[in-house]
C-alpha atoms as a PDB file:
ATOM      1  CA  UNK A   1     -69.872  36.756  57.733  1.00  0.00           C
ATOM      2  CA  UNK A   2     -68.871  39.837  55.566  1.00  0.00           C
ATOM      3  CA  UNK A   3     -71.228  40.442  53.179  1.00  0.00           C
ATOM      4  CA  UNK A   4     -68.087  41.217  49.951  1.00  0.00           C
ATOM      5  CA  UNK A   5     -67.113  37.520  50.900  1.00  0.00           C
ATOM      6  CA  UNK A   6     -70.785  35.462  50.996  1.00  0.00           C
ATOM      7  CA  UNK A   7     -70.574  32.901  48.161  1.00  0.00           C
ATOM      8  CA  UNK A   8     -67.304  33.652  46.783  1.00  0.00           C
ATOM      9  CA  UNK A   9     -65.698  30.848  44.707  1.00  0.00           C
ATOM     10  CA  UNK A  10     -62.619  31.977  44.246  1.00  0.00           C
ATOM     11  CA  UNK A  11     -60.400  34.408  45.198  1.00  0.00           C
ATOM     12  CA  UNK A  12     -57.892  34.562  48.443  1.00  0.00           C
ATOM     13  CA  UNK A  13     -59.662  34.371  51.803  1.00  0.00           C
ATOM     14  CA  UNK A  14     -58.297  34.542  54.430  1.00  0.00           C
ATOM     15  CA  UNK A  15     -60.788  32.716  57.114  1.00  0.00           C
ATOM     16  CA  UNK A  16     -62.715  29.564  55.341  1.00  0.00           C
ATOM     17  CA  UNK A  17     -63.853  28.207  58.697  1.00  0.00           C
ATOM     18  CA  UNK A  18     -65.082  31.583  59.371  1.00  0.00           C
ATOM     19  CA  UNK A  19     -66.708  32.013  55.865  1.00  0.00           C
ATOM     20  CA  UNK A  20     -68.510  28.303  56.443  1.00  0.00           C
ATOM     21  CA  UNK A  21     -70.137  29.450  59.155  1.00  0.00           C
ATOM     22  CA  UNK A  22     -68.239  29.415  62.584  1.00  0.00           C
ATOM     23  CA  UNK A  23     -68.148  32.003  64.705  1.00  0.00           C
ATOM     24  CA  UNK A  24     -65.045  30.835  67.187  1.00  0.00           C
ATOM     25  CA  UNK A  25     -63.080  28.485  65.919  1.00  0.00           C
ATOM     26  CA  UNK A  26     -59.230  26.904  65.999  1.00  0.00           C
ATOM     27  CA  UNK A  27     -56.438  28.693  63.788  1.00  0.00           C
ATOM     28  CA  UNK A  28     -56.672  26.738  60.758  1.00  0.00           C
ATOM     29  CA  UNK A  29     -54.055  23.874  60.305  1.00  0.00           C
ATOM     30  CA  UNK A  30     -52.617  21.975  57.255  1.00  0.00           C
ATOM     31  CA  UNK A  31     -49.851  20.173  56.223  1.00  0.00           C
ATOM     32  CA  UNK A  32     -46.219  21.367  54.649  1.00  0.00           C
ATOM     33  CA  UNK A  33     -44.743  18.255  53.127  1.00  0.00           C
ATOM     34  CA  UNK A  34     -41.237  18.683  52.599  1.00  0.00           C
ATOM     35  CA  UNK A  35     -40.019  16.059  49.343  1.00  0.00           C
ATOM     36  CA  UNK A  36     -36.081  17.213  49.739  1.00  0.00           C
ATOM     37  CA  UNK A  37     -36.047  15.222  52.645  1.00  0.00           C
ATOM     38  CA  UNK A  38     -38.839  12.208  52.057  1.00  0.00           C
ATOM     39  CA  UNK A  39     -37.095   8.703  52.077  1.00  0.00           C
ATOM     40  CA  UNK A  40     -39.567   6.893  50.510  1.00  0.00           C
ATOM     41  CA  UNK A  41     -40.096   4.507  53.287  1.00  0.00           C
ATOM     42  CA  UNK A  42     -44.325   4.402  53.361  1.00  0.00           C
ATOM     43  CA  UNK A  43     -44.806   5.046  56.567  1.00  0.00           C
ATOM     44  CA  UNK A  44     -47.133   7.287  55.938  1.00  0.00           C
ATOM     45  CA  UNK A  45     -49.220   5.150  53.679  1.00  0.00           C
ATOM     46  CA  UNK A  46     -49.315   2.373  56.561  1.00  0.00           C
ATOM     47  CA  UNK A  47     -50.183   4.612  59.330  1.00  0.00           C
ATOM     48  CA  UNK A  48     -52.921   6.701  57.332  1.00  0.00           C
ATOM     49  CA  UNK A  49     -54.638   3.242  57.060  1.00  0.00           C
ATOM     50  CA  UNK A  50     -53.923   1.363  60.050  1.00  0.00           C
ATOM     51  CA  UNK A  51     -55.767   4.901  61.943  1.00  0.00           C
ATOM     52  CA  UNK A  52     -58.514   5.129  59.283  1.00  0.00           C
ATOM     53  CA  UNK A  53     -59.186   1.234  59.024  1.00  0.00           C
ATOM     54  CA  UNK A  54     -58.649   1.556  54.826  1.00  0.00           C
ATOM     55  CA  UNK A  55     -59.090  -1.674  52.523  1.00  0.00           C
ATOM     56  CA  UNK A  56     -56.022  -2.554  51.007  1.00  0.00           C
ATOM     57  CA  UNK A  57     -55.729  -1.656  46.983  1.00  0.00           C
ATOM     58  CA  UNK A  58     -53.523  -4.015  45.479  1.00  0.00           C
ATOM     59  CA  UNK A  59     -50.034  -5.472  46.986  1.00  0.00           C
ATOM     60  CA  UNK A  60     -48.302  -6.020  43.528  1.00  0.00           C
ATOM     61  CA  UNK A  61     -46.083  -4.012  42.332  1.00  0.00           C
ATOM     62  CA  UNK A  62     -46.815  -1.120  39.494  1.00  0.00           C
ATOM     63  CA  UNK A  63     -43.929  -1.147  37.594  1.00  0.00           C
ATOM     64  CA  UNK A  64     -43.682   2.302  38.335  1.00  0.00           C
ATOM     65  CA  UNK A  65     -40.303   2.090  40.605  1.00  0.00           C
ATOM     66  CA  UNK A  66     -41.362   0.884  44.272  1.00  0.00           C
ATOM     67  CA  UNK A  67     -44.685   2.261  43.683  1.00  0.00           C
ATOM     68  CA  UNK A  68     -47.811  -0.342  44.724  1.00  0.00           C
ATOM     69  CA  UNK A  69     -50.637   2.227  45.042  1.00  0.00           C
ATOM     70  CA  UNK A  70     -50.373   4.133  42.165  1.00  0.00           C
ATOM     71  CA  UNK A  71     -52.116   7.220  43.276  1.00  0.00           C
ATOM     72  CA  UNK A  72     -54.573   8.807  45.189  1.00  0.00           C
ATOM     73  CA  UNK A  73     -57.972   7.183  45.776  1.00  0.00           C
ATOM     74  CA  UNK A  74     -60.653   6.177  47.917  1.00  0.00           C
ATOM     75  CA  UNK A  75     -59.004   3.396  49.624  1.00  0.00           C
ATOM     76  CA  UNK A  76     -55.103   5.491  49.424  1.00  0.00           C
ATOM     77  CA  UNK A  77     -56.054   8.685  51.355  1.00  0.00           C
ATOM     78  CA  UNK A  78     -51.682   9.320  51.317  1.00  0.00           C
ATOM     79  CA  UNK A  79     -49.591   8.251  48.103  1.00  0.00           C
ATOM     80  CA  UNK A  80     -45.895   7.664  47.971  1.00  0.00           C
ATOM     81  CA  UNK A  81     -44.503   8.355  44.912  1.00  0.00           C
ATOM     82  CA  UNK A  82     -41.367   7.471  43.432  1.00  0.00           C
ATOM     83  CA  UNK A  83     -39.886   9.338  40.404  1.00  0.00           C
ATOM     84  CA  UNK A  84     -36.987   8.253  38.951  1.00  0.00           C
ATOM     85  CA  UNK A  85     -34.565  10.658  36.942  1.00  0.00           C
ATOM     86  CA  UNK A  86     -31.435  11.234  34.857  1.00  0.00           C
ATOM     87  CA  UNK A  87     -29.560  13.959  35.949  1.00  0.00           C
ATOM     88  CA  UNK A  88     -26.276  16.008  34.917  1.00  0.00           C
ATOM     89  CA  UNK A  89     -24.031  15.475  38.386  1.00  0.00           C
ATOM     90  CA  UNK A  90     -23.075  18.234  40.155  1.00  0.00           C
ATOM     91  CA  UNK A  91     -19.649  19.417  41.094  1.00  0.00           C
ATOM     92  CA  UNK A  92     -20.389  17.735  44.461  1.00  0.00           C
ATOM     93  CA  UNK A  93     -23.512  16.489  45.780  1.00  0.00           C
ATOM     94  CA  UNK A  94     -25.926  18.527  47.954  1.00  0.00           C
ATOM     95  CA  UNK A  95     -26.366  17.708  51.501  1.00  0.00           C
ATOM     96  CA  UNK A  96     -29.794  18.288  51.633  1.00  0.00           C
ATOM     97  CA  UNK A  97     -30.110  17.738  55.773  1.00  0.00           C
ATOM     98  CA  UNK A  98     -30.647  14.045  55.433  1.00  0.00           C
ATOM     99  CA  UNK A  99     -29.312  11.617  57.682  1.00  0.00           C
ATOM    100  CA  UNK A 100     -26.119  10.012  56.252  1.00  0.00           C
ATOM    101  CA  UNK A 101     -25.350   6.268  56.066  1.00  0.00           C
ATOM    102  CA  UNK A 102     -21.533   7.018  55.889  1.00  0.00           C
ATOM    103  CA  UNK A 103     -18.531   9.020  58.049  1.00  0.00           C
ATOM    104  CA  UNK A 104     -18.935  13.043  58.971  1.00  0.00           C
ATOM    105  CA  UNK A 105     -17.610  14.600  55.836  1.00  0.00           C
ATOM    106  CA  UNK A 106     -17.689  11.542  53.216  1.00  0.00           C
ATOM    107  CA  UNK A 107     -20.928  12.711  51.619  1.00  0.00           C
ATOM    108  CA  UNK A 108     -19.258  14.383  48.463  1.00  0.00           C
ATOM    109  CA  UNK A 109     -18.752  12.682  45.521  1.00  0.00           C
ATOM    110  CA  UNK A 110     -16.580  13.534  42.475  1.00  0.00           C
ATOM    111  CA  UNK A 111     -17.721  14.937  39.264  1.00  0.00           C
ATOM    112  CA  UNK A 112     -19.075  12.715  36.505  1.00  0.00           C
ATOM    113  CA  UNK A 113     -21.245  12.829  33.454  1.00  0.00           C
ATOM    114  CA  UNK A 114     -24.356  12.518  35.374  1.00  0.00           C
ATOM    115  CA  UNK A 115     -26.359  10.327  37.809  1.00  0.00           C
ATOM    116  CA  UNK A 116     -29.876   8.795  38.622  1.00  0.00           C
ATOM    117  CA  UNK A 117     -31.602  10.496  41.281  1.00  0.00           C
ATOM    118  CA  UNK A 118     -34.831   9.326  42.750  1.00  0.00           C
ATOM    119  CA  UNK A 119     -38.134  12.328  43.266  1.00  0.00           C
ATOM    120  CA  UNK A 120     -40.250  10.872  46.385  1.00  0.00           C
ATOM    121  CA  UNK A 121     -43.328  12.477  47.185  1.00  0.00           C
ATOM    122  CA  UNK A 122     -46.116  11.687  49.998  1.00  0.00           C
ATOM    123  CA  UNK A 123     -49.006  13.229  48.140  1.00  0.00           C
ATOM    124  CA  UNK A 124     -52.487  14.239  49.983  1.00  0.00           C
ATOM    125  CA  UNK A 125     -55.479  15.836  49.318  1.00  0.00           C
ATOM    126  CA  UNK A 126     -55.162  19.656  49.132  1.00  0.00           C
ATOM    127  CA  UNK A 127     -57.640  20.754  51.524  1.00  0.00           C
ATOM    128  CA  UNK A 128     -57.879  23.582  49.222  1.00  0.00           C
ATOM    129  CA  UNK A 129     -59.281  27.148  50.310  1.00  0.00           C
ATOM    130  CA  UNK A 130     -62.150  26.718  47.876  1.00  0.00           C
ATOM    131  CA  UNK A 131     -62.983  23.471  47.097  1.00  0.00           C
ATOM    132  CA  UNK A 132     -64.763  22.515  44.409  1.00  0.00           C
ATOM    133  CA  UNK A 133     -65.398  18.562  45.576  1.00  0.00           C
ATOM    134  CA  UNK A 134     -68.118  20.486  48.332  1.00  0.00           C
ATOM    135  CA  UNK A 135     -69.358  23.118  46.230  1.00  0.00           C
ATOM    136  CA  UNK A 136     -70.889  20.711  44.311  1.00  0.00           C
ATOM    137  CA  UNK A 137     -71.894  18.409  46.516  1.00  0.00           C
ATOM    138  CA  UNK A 138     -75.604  17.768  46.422  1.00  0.00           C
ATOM    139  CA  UNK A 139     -76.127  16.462  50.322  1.00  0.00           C
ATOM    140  CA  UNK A 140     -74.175  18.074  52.195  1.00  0.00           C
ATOM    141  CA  UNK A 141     -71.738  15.087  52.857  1.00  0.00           C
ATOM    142  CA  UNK A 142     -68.667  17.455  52.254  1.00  0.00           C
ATOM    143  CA  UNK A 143     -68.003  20.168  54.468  1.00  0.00           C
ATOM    144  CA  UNK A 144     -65.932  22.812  55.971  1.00  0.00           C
ATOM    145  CA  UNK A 145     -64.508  21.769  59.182  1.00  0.00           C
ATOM    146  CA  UNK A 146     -63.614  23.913  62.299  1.00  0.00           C
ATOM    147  CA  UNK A 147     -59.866  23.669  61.367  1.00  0.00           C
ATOM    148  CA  UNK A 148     -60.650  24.529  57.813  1.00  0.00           C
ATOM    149  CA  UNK A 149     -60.297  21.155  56.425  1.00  0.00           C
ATOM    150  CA  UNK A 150     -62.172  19.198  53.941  1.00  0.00           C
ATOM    151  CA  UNK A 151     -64.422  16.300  55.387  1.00  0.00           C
ATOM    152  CA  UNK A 152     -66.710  13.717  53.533  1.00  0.00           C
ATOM    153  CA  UNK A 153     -69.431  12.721  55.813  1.00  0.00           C
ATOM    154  CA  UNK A 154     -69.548   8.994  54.729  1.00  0.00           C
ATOM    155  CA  UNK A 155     -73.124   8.459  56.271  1.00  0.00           C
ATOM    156  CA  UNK A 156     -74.901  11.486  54.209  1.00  0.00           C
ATOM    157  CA  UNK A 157     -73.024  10.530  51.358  1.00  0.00           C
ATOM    158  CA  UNK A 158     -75.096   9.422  48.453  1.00  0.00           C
ATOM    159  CA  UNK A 159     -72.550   8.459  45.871  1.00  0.00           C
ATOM    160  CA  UNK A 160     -73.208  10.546  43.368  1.00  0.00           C
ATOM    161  CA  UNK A 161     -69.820  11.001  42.370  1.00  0.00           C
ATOM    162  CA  UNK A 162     -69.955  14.617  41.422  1.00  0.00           C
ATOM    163  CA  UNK A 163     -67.092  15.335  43.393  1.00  0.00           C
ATOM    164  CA  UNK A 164     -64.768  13.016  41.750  1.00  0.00           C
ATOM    165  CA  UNK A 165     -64.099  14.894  38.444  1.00  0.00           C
ATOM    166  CA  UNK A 166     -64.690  18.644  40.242  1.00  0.00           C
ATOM    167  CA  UNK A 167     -61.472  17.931  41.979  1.00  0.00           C
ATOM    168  CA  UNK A 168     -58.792  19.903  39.763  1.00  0.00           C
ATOM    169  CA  UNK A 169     -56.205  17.444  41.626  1.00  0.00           C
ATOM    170  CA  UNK A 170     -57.606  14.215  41.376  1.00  0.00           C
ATOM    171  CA  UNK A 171     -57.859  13.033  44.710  1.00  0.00           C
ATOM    172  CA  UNK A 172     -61.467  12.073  45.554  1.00  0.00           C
ATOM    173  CA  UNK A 173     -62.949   9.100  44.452  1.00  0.00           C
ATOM    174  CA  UNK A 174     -65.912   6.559  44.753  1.00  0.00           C
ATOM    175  CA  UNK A 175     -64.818   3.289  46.678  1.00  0.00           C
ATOM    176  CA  UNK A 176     -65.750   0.163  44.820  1.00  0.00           C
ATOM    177  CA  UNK A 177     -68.108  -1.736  46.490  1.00  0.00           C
ATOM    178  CA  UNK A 178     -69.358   0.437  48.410  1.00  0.00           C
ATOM    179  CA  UNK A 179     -70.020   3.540  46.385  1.00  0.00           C
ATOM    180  CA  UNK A 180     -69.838   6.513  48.212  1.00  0.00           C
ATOM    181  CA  UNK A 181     -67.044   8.724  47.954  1.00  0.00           C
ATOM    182  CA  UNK A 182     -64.016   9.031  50.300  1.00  0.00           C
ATOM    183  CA  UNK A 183     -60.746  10.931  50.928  1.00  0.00           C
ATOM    184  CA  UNK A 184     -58.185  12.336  53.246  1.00  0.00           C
ATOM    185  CA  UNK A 185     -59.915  13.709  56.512  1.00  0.00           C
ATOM    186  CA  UNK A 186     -56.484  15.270  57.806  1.00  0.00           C
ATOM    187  CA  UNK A 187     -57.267  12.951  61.125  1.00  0.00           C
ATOM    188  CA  UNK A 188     -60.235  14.966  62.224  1.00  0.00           C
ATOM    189  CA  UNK A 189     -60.760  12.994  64.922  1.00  0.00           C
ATOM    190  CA  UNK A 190     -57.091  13.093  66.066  1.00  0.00           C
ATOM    191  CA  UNK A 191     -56.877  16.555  65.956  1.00  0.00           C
ATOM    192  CA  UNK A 192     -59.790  17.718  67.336  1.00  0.00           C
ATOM    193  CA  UNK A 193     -58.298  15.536  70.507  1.00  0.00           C
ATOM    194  CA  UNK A 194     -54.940  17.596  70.453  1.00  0.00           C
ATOM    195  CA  UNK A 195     -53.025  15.055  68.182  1.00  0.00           C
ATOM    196  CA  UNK A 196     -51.389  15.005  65.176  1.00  0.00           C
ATOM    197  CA  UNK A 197     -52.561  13.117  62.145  1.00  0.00           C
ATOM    198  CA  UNK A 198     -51.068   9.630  62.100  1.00  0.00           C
ATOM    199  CA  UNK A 199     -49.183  10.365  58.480  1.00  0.00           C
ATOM    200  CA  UNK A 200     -46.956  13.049  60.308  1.00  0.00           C
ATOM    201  CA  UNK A 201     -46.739  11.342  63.899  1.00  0.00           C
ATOM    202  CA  UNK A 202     -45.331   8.296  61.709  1.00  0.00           C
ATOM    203  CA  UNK A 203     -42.943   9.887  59.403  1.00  0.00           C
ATOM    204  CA  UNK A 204     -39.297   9.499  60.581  1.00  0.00           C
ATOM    205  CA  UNK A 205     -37.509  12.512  58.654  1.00  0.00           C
ATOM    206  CA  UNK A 206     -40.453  15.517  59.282  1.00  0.00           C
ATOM    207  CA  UNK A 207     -41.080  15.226  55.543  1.00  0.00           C
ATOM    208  CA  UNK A 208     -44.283  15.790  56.648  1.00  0.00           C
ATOM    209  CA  UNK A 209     -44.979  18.581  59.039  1.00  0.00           C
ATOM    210  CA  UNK A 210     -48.448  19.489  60.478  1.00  0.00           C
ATOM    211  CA  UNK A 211     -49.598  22.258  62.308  1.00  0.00           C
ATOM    212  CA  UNK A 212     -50.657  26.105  61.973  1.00  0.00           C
ATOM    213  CA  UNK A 213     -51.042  26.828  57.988  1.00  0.00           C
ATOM    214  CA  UNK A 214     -49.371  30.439  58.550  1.00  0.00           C
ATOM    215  CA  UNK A 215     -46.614  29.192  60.615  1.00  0.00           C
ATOM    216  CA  UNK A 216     -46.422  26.242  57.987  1.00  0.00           C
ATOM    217  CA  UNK A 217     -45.775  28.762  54.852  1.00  0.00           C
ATOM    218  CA  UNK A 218     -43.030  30.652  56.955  1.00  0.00           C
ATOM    219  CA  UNK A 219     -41.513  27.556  58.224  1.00  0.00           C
ATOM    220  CA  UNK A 220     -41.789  26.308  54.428  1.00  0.00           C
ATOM    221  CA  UNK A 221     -40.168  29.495  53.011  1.00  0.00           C
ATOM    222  CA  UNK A 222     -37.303  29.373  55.176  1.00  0.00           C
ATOM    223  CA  UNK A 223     -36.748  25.896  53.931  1.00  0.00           C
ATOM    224  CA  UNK A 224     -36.446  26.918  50.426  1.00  0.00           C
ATOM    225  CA  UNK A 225     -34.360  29.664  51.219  1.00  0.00           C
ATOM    226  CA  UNK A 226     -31.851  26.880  53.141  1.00  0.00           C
ATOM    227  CA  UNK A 227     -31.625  25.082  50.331  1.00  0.00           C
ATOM    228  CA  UNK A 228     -31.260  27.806  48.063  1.00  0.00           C
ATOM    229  CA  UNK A 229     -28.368  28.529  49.892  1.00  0.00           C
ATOM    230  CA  UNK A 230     -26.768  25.361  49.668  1.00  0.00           C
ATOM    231  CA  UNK A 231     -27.014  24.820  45.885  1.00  0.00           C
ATOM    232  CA  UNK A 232     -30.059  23.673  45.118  1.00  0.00           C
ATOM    233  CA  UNK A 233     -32.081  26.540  42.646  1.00  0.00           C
ATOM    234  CA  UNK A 234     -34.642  24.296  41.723  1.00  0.00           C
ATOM    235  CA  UNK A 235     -36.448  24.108  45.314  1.00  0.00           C
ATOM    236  CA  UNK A 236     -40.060  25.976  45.287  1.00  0.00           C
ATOM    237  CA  UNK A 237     -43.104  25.588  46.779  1.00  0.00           C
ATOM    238  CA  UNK A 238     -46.162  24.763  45.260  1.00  0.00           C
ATOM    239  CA  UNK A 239     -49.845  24.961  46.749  1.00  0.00           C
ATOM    240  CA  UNK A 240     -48.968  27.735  49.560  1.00  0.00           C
ATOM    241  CA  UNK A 241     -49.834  31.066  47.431  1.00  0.00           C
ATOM    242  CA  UNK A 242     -53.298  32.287  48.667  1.00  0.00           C
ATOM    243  CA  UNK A 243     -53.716  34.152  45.255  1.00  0.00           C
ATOM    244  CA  UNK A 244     -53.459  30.901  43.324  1.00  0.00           C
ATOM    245  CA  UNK A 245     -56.602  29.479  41.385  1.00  0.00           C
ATOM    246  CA  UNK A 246     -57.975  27.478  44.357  1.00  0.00           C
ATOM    247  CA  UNK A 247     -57.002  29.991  46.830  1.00  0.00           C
ATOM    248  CA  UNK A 248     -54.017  28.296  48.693  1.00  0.00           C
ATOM    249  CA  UNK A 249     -53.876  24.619  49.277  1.00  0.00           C
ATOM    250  CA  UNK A 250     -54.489  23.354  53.508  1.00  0.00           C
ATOM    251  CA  UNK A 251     -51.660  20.649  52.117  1.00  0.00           C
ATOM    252  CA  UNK A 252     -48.672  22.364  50.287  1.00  0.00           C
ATOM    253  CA  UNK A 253     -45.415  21.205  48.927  1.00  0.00           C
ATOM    254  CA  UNK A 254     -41.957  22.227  48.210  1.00  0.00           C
ATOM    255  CA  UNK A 255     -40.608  20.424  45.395  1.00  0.00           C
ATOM    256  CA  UNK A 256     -37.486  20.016  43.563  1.00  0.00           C
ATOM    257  CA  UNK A 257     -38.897  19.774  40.304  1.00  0.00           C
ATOM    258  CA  UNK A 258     -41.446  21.447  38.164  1.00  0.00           C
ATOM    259  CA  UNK A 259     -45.123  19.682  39.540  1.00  0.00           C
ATOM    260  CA  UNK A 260     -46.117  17.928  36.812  1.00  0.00           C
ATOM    261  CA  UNK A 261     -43.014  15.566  36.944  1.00  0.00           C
ATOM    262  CA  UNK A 262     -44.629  14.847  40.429  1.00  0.00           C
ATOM    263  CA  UNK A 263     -48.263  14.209  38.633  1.00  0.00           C
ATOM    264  CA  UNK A 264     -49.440  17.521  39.844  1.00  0.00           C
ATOM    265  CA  UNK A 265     -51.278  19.953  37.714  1.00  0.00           C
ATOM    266  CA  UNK A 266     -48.938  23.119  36.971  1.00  0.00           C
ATOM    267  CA  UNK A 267     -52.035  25.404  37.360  1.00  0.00           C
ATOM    268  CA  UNK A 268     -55.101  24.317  39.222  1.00  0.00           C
ATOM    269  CA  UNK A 269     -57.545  26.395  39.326  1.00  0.00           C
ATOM    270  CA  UNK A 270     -60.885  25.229  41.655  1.00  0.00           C
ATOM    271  CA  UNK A 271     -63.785  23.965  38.838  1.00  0.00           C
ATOM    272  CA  UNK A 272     -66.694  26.016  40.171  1.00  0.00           C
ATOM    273  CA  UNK A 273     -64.426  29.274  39.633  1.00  0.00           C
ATOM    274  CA  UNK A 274     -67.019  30.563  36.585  1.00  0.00           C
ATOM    275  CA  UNK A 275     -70.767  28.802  37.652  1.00  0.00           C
ATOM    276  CA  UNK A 276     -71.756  32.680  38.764  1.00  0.00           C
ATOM    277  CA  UNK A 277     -70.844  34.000  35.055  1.00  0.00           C
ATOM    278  CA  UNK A 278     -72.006  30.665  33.712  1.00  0.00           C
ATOM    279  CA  UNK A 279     -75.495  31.447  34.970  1.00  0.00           C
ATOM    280  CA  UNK A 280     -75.319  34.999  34.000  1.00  0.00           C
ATOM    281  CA  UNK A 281     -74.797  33.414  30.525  1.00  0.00           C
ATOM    282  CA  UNK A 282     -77.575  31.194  30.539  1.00  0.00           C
ATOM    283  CA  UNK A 283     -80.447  33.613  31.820  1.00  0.00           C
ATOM    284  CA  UNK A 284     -79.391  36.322  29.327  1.00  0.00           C
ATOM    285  CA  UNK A 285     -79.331  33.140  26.634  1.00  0.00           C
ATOM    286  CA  UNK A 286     -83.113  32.442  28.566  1.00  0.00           C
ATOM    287  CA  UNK A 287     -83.786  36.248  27.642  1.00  0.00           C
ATOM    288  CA  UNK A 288     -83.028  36.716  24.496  1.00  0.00           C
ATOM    289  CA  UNK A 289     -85.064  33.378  23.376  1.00  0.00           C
ATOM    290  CA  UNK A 290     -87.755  34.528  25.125  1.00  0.00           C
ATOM    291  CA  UNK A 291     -88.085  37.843  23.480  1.00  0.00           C
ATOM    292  CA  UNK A 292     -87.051  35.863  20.239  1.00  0.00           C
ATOM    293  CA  UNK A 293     -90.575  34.003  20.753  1.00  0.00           C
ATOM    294  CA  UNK A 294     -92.469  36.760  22.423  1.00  0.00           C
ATOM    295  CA  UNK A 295     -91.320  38.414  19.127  1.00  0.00           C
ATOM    296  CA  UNK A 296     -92.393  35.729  16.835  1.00  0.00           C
ATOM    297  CA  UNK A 297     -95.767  35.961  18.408  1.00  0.00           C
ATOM    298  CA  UNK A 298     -96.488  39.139  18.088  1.00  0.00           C
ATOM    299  CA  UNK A 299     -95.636  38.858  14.384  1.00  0.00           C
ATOM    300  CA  UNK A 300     -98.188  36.646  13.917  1.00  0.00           C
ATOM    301  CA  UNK A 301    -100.885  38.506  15.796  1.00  0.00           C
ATOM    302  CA  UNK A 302     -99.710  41.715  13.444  1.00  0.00           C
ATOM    303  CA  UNK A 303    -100.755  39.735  10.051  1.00  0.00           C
END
């Protein structure tokens, strides 16, 4: 391991399998989840806990559009979310690649004040370049995996729940009744047999893509720039910049809206980002009281 890059906790880097520790390992992989094109279907959700044998959460419904989950948690290791809007129509609508349910051609429609549109998202923990959830971890339950994932170790977990609010994303969490923490493992086991995970083997439009995190972010640019092309400005991609505050996210986005309409932070930046300054702060606060009371003795001794 360099020696500029031991214990960094923030920053970009470019190799956080190598920086954990191994010496050969796999090109790190990730997930590009593509929202222009997600259909809101849930396959996803079903498959991610059919493979990982997860507890249901709750069948009712939310409220909150077709939404039964809710969010992320310890029991919903993929989220479907489905944001409903009111927007201006365009001059035509914008084929955005989707399958069509009508005749070659028929997909414009004419102007009009405006129209609802519907935001669906299949959210996932970040596997983020420097992640806070195992910096903080106190037994070693979270680590850095060969592929440069994230992975709890549910048998050295002690459910301390530190993790949980270190996440700048929200996605970790304590399972009730059982009490240790859990979250997306990015199919470790399926992967490290040559599969895919079992959210992108089951989704039916590629929303979600898996595979090389490099050839992800190029594949993922070139998307943008598509739809760019066809009228639609507001595309971007969110989580894929390796100078961002977590250092580039293993699970990335391209959106169609700014991220907190999707319940993502606008910003994150990993929590642990200041604990070197922090301590620098505290042992020259240690300092200075100790020379206050060294001082106060030797005052003393003086009368």
């Amino acid at each position: 391991m360099p020696e500029d890059s031991a214990n960094r906790l923030s920053g970009p880097l470019a190799d956080p399998a190598g920086e954990a520790g191994y010496a050969e390992h796999p090109e790190r992989v990730g997930f590009f989840t593509d929202t222009s094109v997600c259909i809101g279907c849930k396959a996803c959700e079903v498959a991610c806990k059919e493979w990982n044998l997860l507890p249901e959460d709750g069948l009712d419904l939310t409220g909150m559009s077709y939404d039964n989950t809710g969010d992320l948690g310890a029991s919903t290791w993929r989220h479907v979310a489905f944001i409903e809007q009111e927007v201006p129509r365009r001059g035509t609508e914008v084929d955005l690649g989707m399958p069509g349910t009508g005749p070659p051609g028929g997909q414009t429609t004419p102007t009009d004040d405006g129209t609802v549109r519907w935001l669906m998202s299949s959210d996932v923990c970040k596997h983020c370049t420097h992640a806070a959830c195992l910096d903080v971890c106190p037994t070693g339950a979270l680590i850095r995996t060969e592929h440069g994932t994230v992975l709890v170790q549910d048998d050295v977990c002690n459910g301390c729940g530190y993790c949980v609010p270190a996440c700048p994303y929200g996605v970790i969490d304590i399972r009730p009744g059982d009490g240790r923490a859990f979250k997306c493992t990015l199919c470790q086991d399926r992967i490290g047999a040559g599969m895919q995970p079992a959210c992108a083997t089951a989704c039916p439009t590629e929303s979600i893509q898996y595979g090389p995190l490099d050839e992800l972010r190029e594949r993922a640019q070139q998307r943008v720039d598509d739809l760019h092309a066809r009228g639609v400005p507001e595309a971007r991609l969110y989580g894929h910049e390796p100078t961002d505050g977590v250092g580039g996210d293993g699970a990335f986005f391209l959106l169609l809206d700014e991220p907190e309409v999707y319940g993502l932070p606008p910003d994150p930046v990993v929590t642990t980002r200041d604990l070197p300054s922090m301590w620098k702060h505290a042992a020259a606060a240690a300092g200075t009281a100790a020379a206050l009371i060294a001082a106060c003795f030797a005052g003393r001794r003086a009368r």
